[in-house]
C-alpha atoms as a PDB file:
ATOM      1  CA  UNK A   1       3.495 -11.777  -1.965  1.00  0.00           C
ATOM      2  CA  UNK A   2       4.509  -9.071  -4.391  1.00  0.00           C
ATOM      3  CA  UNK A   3       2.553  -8.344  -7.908  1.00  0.00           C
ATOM      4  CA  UNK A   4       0.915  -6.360 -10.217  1.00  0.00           C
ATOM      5  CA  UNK A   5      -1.003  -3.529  -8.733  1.00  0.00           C
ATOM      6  CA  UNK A   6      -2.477  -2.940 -12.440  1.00  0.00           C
ATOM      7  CA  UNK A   7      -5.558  -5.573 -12.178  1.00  0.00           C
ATOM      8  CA  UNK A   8      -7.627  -3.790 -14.821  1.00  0.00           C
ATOM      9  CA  UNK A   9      -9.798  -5.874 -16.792  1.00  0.00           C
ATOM     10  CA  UNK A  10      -8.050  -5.342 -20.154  1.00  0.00           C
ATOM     11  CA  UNK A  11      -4.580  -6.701 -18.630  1.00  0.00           C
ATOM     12  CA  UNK A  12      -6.287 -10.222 -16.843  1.00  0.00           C
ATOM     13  CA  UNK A  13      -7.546 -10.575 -20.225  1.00  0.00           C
ATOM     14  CA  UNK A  14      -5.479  -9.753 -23.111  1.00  0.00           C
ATOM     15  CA  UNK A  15      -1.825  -9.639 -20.469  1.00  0.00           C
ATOM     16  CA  UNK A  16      -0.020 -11.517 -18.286  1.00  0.00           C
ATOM     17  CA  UNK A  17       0.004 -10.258 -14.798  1.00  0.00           C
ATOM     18  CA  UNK A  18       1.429 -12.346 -12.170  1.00  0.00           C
ATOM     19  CA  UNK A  19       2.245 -12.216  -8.081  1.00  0.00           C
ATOM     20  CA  UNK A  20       5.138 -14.184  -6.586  1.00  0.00           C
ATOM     21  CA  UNK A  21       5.715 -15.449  -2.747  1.00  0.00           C
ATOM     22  CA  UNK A  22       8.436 -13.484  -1.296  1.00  0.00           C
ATOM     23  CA  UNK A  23       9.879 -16.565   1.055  1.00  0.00           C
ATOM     24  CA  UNK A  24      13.411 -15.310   1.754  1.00  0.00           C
ATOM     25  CA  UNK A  25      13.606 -12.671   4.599  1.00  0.00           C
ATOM     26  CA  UNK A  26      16.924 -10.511   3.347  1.00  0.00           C
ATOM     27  CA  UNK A  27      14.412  -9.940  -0.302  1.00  0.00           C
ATOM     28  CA  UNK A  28      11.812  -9.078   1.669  1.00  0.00           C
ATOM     29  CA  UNK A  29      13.514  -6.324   4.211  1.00  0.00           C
ATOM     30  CA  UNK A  30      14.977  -5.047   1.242  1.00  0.00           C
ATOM     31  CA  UNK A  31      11.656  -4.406  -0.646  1.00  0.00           C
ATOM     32  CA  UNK A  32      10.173  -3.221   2.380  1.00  0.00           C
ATOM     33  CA  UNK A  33      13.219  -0.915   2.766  1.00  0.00           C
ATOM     34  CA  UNK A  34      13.132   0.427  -1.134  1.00  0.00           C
ATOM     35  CA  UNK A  35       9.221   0.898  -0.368  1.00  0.00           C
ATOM     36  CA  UNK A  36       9.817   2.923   2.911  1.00  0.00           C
ATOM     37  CA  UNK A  37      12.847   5.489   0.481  1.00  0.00           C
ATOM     38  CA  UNK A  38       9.920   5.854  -1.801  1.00  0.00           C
ATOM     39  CA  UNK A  39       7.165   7.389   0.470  1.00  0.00           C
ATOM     40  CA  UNK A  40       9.705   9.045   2.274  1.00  0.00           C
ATOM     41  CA  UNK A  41      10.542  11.043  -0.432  1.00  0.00           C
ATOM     42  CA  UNK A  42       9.770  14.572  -0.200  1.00  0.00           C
ATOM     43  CA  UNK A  43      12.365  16.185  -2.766  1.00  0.00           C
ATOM     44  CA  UNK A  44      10.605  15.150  -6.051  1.00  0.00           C
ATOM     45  CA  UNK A  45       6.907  13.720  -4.287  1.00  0.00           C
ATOM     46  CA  UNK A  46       3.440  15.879  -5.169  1.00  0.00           C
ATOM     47  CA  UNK A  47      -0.061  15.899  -3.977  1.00  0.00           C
ATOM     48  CA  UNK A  48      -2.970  16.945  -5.459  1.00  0.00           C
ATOM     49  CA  UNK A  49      -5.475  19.036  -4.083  1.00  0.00           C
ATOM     50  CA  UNK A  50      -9.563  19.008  -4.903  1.00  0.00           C
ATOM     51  CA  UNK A  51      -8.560  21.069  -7.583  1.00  0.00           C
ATOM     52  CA  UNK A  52      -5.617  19.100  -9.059  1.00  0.00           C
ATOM     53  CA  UNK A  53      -3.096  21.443  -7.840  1.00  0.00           C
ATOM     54  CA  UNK A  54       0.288  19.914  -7.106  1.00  0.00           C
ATOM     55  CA  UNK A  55       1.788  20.638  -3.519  1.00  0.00           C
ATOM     56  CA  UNK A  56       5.312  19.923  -2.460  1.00  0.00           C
ATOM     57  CA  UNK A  57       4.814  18.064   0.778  1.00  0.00           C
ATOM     58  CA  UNK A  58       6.894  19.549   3.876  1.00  0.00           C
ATOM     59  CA  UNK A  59      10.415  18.855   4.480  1.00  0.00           C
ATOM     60  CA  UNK A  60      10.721  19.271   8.387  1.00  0.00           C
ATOM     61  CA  UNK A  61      14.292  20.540   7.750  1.00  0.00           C
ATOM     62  CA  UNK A  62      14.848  17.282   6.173  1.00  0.00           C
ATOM     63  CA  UNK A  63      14.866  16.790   2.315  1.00  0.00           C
ATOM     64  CA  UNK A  64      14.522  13.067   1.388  1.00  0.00           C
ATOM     65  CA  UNK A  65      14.957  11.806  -2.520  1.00  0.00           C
ATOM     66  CA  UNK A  66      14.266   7.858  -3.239  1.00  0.00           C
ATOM     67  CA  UNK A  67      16.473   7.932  -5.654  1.00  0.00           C
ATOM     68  CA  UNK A  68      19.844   9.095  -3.901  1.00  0.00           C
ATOM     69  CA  UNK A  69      18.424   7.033  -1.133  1.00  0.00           C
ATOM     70  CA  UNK A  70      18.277   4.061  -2.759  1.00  0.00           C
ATOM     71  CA  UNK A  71      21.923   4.501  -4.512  1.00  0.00           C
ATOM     72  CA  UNK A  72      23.436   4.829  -1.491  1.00  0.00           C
ATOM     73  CA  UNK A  73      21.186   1.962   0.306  1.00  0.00           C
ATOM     74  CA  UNK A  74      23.027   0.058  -2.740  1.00  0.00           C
ATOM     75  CA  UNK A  75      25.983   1.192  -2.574  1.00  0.00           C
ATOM     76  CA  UNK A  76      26.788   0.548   1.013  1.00  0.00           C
ATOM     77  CA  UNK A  77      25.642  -3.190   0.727  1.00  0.00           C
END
């Protein structure tokens, strides 16, 4: 099942918001997959701190952007 993750009151009242079955299982690696680039990513990602400070998660050597990640998941399909 895939969906809106903006339930807010205003948007089940004055928007549509919907959630779909994901039933095929090549769409559903695939999101998975996209999902997995994205919280790898530790090029462009930030946390904040108590304070609202943004820090740059570690690398461990390895630099990981979801977007180049993604365009070449694409590309080699």
């Amino acid at each position: 099942m895939i969906g809106s993750a903006d339930w807010m009151n205003r948007n089940l009242h004055r928007r549509i918001e919907v959630c779909v079955p994901i039933d095929d299982e090549a769409c559903k690696k695939e999101l998975i997959d996209y999902f997995e680039m994205q919280w790898s990513d530790n090029d462009k990602a930030v946390f904040f701190d108590e304070n609202m400070r943004q820090i740059k998660p570690g690398t461990n050597g390895t630099t990981v952007n979801a977007q180049q990640s993604i365009y070449n998941y694409i590309k080699e399909q």
